[in-house]
C-alpha atoms as a PDB file:
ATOM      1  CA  UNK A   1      41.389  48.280  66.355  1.00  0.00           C
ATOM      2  CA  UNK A   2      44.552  45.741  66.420  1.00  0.00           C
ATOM      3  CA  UNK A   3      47.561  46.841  64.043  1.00  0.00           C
ATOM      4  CA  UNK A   4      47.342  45.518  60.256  1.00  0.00           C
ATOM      5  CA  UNK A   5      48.890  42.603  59.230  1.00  0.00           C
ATOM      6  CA  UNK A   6      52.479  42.790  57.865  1.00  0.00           C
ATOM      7  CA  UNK A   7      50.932  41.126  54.710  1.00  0.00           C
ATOM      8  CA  UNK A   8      48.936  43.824  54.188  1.00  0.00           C
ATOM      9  CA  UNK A   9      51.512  46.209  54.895  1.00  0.00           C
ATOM     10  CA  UNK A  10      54.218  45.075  52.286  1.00  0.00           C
ATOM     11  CA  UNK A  11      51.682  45.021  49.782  1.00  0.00           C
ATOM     12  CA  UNK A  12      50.236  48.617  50.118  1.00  0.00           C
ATOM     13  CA  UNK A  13      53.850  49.352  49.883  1.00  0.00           C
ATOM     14  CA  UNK A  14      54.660  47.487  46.959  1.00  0.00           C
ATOM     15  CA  UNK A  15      51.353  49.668  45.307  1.00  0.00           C
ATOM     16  CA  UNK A  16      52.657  52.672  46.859  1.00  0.00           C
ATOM     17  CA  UNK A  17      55.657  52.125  45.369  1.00  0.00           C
ATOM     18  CA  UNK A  18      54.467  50.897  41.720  1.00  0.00           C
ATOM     19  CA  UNK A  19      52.332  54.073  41.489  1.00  0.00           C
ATOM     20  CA  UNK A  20      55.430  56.245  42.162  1.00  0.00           C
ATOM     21  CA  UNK A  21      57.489  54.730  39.612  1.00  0.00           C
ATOM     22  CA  UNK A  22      55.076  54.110  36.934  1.00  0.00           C
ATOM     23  CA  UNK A  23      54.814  56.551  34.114  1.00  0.00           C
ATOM     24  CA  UNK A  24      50.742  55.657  33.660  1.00  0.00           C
ATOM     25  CA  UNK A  25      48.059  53.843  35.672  1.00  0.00           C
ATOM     26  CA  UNK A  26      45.263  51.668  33.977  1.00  0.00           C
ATOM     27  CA  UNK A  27      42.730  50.576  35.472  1.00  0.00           C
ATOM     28  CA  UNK A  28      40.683  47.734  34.768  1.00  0.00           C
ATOM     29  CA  UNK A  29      37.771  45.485  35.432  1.00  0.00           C
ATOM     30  CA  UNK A  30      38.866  41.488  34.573  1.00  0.00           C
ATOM     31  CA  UNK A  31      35.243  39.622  36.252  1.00  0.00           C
ATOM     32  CA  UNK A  32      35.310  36.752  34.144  1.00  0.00           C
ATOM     33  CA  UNK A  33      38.714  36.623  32.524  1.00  0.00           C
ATOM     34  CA  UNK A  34      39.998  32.953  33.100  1.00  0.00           C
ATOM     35  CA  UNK A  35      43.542  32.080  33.835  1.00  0.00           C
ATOM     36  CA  UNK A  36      44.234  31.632  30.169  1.00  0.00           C
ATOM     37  CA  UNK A  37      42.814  34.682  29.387  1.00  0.00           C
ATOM     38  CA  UNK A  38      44.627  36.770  31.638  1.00  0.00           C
ATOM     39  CA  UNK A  39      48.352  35.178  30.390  1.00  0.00           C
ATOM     40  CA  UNK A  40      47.473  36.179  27.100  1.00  0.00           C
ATOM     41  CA  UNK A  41      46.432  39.614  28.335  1.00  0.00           C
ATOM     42  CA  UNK A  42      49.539  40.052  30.648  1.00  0.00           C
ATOM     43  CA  UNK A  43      51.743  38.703  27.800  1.00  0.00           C
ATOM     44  CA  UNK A  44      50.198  41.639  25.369  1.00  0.00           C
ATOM     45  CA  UNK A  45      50.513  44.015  28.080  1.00  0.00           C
ATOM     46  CA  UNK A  46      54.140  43.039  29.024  1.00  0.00           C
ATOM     47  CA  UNK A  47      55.009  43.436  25.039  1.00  0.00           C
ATOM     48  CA  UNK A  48      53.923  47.114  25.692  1.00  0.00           C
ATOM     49  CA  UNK A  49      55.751  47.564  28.321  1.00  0.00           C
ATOM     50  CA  UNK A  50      52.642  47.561  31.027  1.00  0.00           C
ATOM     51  CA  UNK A  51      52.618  44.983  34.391  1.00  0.00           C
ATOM     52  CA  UNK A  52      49.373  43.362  35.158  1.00  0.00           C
ATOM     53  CA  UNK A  53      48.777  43.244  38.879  1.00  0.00           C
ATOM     54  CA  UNK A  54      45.124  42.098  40.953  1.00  0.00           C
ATOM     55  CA  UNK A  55      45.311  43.678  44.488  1.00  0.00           C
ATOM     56  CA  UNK A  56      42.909  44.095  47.040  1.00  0.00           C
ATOM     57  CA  UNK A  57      40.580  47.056  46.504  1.00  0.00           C
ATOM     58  CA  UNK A  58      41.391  48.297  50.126  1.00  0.00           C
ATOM     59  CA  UNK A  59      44.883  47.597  49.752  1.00  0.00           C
ATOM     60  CA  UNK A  60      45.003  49.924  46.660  1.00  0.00           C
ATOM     61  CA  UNK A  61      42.872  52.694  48.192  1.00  0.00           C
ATOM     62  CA  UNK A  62      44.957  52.552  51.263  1.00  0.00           C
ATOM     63  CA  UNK A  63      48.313  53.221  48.562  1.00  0.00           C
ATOM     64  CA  UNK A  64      47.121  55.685  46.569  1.00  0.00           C
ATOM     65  CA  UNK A  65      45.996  57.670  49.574  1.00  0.00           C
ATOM     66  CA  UNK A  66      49.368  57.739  50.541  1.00  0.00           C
ATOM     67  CA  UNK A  67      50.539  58.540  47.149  1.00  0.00           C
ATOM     68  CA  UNK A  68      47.917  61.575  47.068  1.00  0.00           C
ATOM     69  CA  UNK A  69      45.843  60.279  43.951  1.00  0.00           C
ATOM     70  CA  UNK A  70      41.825  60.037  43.880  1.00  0.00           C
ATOM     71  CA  UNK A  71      40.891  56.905  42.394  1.00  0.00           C
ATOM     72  CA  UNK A  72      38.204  55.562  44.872  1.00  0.00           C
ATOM     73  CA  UNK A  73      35.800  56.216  42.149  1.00  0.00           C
ATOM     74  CA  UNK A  74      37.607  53.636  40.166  1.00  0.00           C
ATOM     75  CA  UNK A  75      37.993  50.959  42.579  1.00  0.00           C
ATOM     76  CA  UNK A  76      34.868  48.858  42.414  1.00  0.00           C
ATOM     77  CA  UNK A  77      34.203  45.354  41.244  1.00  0.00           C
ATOM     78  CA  UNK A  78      37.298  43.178  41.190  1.00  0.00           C
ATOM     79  CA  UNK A  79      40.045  45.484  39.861  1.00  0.00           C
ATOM     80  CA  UNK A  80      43.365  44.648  37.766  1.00  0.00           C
ATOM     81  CA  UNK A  81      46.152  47.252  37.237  1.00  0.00           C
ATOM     82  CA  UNK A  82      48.411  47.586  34.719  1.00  0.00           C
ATOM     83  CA  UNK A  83      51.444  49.949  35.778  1.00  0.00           C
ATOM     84  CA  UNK A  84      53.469  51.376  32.917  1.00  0.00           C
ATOM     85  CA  UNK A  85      56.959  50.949  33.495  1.00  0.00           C
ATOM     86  CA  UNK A  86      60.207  49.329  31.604  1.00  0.00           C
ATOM     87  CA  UNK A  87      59.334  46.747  28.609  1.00  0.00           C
ATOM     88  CA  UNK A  88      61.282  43.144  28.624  1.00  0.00           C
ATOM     89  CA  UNK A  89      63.817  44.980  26.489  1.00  0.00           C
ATOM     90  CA  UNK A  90      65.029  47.411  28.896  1.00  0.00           C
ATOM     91  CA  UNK A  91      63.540  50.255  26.876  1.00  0.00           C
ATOM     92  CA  UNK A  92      60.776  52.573  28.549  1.00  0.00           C
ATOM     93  CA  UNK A  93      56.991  51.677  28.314  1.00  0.00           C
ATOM     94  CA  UNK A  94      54.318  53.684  26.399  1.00  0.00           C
ATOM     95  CA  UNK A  95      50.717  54.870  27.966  1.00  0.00           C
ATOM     96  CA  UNK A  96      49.378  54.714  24.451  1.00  0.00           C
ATOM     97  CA  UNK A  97      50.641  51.068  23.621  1.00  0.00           C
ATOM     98  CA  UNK A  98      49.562  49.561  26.947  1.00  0.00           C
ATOM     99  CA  UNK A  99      45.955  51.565  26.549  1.00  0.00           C
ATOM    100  CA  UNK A 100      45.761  50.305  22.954  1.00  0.00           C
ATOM    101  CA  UNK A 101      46.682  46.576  24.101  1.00  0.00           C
ATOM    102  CA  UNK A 102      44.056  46.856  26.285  1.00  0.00           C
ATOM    103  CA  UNK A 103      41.574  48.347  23.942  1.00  0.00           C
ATOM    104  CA  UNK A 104      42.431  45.624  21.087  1.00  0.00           C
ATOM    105  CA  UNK A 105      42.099  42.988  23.865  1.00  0.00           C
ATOM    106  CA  UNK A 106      38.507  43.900  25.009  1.00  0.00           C
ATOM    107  CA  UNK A 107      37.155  43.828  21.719  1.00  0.00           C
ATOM    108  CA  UNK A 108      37.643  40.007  22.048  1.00  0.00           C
ATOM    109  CA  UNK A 109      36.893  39.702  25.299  1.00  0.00           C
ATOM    110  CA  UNK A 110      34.165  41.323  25.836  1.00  0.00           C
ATOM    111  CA  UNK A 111      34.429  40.416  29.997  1.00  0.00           C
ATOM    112  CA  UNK A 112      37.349  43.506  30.157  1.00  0.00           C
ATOM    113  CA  UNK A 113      36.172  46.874  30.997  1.00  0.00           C
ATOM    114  CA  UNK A 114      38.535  49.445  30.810  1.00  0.00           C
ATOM    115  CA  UNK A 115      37.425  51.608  34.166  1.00  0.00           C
ATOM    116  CA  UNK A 116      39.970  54.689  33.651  1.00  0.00           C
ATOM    117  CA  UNK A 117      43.965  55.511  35.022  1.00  0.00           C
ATOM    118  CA  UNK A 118      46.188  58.666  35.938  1.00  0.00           C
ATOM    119  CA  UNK A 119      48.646  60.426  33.617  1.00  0.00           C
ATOM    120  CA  UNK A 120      50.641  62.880  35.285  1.00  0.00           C
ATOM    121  CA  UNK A 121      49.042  62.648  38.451  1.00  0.00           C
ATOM    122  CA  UNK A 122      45.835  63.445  36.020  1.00  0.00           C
ATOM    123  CA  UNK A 123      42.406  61.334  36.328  1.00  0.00           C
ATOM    124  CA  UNK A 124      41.601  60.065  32.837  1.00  0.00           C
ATOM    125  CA  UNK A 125      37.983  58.477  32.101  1.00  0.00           C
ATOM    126  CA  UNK A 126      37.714  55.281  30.161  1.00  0.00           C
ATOM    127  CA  UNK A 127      36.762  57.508  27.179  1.00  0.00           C
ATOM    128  CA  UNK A 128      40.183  59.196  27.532  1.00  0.00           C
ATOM    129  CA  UNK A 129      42.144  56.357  27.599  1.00  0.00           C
ATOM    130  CA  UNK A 130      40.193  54.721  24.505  1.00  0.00           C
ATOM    131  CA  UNK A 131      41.318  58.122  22.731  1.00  0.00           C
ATOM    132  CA  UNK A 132      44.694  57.660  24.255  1.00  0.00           C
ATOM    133  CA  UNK A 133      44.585  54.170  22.876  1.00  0.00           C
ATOM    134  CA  UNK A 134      44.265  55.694  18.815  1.00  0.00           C
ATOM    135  CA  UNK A 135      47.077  57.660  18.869  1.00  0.00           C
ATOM    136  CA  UNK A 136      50.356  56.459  17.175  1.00  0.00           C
ATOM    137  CA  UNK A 137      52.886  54.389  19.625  1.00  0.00           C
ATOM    138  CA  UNK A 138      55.454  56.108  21.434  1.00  0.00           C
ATOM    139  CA  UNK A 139      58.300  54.741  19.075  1.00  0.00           C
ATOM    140  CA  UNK A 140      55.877  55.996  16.157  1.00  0.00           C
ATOM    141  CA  UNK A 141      55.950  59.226  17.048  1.00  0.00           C
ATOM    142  CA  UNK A 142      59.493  59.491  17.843  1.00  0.00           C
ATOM    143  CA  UNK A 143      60.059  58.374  15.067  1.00  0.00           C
ATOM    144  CA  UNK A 144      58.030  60.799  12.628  1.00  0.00           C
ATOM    145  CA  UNK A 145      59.682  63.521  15.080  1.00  0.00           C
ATOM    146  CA  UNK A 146      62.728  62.124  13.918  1.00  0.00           C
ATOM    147  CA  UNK A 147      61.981  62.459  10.055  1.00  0.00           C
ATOM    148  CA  UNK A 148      60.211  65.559  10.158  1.00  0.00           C
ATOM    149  CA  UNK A 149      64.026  67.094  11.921  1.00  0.00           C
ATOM    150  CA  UNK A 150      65.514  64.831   9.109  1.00  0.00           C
ATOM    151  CA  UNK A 151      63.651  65.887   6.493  1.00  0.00           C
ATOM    152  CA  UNK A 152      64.886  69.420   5.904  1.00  0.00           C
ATOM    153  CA  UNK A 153      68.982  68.433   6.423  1.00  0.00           C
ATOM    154  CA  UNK A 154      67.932  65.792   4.027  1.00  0.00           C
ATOM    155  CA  UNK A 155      67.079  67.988   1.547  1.00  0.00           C
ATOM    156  CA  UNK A 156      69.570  70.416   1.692  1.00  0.00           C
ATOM    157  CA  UNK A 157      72.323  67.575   1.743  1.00  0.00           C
ATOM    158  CA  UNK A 158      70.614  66.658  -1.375  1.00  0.00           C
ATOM    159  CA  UNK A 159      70.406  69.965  -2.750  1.00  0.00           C
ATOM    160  CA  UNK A 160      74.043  70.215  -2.339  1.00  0.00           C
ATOM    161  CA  UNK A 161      74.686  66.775  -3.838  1.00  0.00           C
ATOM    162  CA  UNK A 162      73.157  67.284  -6.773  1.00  0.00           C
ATOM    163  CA  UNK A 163      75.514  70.514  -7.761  1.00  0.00           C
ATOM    164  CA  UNK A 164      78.425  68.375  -8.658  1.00  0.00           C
ATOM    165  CA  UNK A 165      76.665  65.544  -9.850  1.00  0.00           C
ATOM    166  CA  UNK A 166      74.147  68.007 -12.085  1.00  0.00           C
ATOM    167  CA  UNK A 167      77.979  69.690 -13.468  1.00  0.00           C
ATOM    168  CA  UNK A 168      79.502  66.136 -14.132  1.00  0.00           C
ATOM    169  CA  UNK A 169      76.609  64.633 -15.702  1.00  0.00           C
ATOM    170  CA  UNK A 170      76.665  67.801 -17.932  1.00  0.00           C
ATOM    171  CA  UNK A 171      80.601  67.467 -18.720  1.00  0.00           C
ATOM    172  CA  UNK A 172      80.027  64.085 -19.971  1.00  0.00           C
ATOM    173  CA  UNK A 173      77.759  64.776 -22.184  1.00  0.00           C
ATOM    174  CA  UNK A 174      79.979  67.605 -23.441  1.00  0.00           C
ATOM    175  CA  UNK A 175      82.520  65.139 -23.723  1.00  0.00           C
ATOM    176  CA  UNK A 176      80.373  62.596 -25.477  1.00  0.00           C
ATOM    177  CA  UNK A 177      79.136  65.376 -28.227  1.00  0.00           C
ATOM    178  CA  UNK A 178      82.640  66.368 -28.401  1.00  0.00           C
ATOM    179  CA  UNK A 179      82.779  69.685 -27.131  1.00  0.00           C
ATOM    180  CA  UNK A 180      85.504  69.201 -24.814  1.00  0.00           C
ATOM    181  CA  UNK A 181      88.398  71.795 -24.191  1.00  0.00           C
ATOM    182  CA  UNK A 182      90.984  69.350 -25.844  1.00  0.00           C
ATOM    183  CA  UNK A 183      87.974  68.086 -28.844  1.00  0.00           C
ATOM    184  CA  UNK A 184      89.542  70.158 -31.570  1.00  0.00           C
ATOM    185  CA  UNK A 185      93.146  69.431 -31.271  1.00  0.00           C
ATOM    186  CA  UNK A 186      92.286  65.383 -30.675  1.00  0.00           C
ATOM    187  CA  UNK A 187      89.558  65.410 -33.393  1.00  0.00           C
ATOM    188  CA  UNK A 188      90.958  64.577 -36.938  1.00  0.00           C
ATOM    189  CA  UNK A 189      91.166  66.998 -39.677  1.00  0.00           C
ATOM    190  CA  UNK A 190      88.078  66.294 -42.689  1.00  0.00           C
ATOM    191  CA  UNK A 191      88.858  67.185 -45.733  1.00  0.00           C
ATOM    192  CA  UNK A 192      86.787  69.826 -47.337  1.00  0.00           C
ATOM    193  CA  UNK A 193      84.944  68.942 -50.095  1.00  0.00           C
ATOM    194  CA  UNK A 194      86.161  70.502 -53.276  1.00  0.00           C
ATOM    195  CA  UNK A 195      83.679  73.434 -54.287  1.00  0.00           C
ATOM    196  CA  UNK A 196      83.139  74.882 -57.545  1.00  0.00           C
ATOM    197  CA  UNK A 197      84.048  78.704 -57.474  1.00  0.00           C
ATOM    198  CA  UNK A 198      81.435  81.116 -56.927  1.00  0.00           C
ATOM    199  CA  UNK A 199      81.008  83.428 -59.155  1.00  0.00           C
ATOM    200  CA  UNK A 200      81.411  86.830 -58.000  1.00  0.00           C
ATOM    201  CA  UNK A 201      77.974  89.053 -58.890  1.00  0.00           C
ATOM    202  CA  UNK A 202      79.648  91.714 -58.081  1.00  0.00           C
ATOM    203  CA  UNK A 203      82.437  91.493 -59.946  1.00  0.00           C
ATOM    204  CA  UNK A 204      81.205  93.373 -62.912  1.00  0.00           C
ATOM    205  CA  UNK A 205      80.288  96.270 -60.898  1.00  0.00           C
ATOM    206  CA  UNK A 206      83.831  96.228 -59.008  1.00  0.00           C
ATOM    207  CA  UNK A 207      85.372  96.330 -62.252  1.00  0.00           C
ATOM    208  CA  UNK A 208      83.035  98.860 -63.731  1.00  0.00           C
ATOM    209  CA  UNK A 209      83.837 100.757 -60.586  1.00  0.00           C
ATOM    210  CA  UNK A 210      87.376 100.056 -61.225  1.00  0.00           C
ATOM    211  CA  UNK A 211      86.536 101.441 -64.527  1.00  0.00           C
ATOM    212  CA  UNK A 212      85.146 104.627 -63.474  1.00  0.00           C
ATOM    213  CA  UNK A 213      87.789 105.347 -61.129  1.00  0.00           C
ATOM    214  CA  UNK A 214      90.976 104.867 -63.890  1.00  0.00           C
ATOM    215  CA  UNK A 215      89.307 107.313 -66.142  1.00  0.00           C
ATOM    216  CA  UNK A 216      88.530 109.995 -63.556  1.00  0.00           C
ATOM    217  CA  UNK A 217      92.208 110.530 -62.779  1.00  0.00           C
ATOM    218  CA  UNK A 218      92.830 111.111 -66.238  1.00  0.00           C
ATOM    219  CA  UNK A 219      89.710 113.733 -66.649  1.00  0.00           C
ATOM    220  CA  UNK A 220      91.296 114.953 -63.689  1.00  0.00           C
ATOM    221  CA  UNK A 221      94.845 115.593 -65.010  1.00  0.00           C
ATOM    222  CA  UNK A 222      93.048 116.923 -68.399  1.00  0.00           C
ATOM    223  CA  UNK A 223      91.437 119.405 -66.559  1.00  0.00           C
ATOM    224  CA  UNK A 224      94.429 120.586 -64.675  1.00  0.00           C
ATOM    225  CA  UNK A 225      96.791 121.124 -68.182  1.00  0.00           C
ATOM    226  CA  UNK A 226      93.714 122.841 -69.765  1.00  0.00           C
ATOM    227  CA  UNK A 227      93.861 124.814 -66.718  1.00  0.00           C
ATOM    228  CA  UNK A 228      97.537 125.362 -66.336  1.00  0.00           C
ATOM    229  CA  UNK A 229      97.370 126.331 -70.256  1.00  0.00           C
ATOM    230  CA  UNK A 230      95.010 128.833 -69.745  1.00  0.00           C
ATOM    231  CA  UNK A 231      96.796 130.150 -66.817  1.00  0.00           C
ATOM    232  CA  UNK A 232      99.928 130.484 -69.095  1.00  0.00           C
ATOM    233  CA  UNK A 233      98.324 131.780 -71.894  1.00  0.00           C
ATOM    234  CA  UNK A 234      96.898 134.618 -69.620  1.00  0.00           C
ATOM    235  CA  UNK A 235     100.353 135.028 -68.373  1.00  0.00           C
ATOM    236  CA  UNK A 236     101.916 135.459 -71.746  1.00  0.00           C
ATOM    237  CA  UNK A 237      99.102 137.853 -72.726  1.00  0.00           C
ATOM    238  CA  UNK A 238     100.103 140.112 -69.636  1.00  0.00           C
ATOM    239  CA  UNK A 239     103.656 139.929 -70.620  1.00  0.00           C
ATOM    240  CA  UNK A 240     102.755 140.922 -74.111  1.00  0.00           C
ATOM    241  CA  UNK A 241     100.460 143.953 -72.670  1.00  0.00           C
ATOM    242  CA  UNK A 242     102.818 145.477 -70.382  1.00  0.00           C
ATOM    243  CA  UNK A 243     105.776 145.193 -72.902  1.00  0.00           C
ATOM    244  CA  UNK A 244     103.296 146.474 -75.271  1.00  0.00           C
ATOM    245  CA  UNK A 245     102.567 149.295 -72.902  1.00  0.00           C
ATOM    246  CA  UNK A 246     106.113 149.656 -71.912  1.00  0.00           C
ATOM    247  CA  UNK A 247     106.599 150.289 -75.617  1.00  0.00           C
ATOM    248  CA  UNK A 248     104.111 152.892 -75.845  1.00  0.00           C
ATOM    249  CA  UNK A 249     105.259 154.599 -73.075  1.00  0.00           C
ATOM    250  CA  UNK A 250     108.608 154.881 -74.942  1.00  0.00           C
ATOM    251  CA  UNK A 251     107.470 156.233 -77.664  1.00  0.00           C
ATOM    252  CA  UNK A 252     105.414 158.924 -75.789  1.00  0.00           C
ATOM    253  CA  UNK A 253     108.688 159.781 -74.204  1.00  0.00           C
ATOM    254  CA  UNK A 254     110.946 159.799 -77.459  1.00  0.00           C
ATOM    255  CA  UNK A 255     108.107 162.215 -79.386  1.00  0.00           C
ATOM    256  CA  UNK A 256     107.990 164.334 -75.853  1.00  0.00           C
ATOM    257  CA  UNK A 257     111.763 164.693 -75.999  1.00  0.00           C
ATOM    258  CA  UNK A 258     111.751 165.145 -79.578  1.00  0.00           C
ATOM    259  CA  UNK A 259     108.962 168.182 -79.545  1.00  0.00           C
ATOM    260  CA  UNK A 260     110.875 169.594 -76.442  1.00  0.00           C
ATOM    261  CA  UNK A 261     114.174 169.690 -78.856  1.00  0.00           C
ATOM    262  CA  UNK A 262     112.689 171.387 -81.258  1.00  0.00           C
ATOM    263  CA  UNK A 263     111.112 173.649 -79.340  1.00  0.00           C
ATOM    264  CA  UNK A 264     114.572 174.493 -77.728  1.00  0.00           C
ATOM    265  CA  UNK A 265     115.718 175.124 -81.311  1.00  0.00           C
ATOM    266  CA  UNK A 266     112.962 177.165 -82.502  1.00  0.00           C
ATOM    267  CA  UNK A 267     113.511 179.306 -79.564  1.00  0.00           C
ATOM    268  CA  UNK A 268     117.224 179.838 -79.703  1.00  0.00           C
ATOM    269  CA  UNK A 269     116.734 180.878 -83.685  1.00  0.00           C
ATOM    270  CA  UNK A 270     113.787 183.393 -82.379  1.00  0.00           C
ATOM    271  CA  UNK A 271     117.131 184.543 -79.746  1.00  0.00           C
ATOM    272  CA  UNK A 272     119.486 185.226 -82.550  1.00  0.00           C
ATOM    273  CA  UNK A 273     116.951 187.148 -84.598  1.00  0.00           C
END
């Protein structure tokens, strides 16, 4: 068997080298698919960030042999690939955008069959990547990673926003009712309106008690001269008593002295008999 032709050779490298660098591998069936057809197709595809390419059937086998992936199964019937790689942008392609652009495509046109691919050196079905195809774009689901990380910080940024604006919008309405610290020096004296003078209930009773209280000082003071008159009076009767007694006992002792002297005399006459 003669050598193969350089041809082939520089195009099982350019597969070999597509399914190296390619984040995802679709593959697809395109019988039927005119020229038209297939610009619109790669157009959707490029959008995505996918690259449809038709090789050879052998050509691909011969590349993904090299590259270690199983696909044989896939490669029957006249066989389109779209590698996903780097959109027109410069930003990176998305397995799910390319397999939905594919999906939305073949419901239109009914001659594309969506055959199956390889994620991660994995072997997905055509019922795979038609699952793959319902799930949010890559740029989607960065970005509801993005919010659900924002979210929180959000949320406490607005927690701690709202403290001072919760304190000033309750100042200023302090203000505006005038409660302010400064509202009752700046606000201007009223006049009070002239009242007619309650009259005291009490009054009576404060002067009854008033009353009450003059006279019992002077019950009081009667009491103590009645007192201090009987105490005198019982002081001048004991004067009286023990003079009185002092008296008697003088007596007693003038009629003692006086019987004594006469009995003195009475004996001295009874002597000078």
């Amino acid at each position: 068997m003669g050598d193969p032709r350089p041809d082939k050779v520089a195009v099982v490298e350019e597969v070999k080298q597509k399914l190296a660098d390619a984040d995802g591998v679709l593959l697809t069936e395109y019988r039927g698919l005119n020229v038209k057809a297939l610009a619109d197709l790669r157009r959707a595809l490029r959008d995505a960030g996918g690259e449809y390419k038709i090789y050879k059937n052998t050509l691909v086998r011969l590349a993904a042999q090299d590259a270690g992936l199983e696909i044989d199964d896939l490669l029957t019937g006249p066989t389109a690939i779209a590698f996903v790689g780097v959109r027109a942008d410069g930003s990176a392609g998305d397995v799910a955008a390319v397999a939905k652009a594919l999906k939305d495509f073949a419901k239109t046109n009914d001659s594309l069959v969506i055959k199956g691919g390889v994620l991660d050196n994995q072997l997905l079905s055509a019922d795979d990547l038609k699952a793959l195809a319902e799930l949010p774009s890559r740029d989607v689901l960065l970005a509801q990673l993005a919010g659900a990380f924002q979210a929180p910080m959000a949320k406490f940024a607005g927690l701690l926003a709202a403290v001072p604006r919760d304190f000033a919008y309750g100042l200023q309405a302090l203000i505006e009712k005038g409660g302010g610290p400064n509202a009752a020096a700046d606000a201007p004296a009223e006049e009070a309106p002239a009242e007619e003078p309650a009259v005291d209930e009490a009054a009576p009773e404060a002067e009854a008690s008033s009353d009450e209280s003059g006279e019992a000082p002077e019950a009081e003071a009667t009491a103590v001269e009645a007192t201090e008159e009987v105490v005198a009076d019982e002081a001048q009767e004991e004067t009286e008593t023990e003079a009185s007694a002092d008296a008697d006992t003088g007596d007693a002792s003038d009629d003692e002295a006086g019987d004594a002297g006469d009995d003195s005399g009475d004996a001295g006459e009874e002597q000078e008999a």
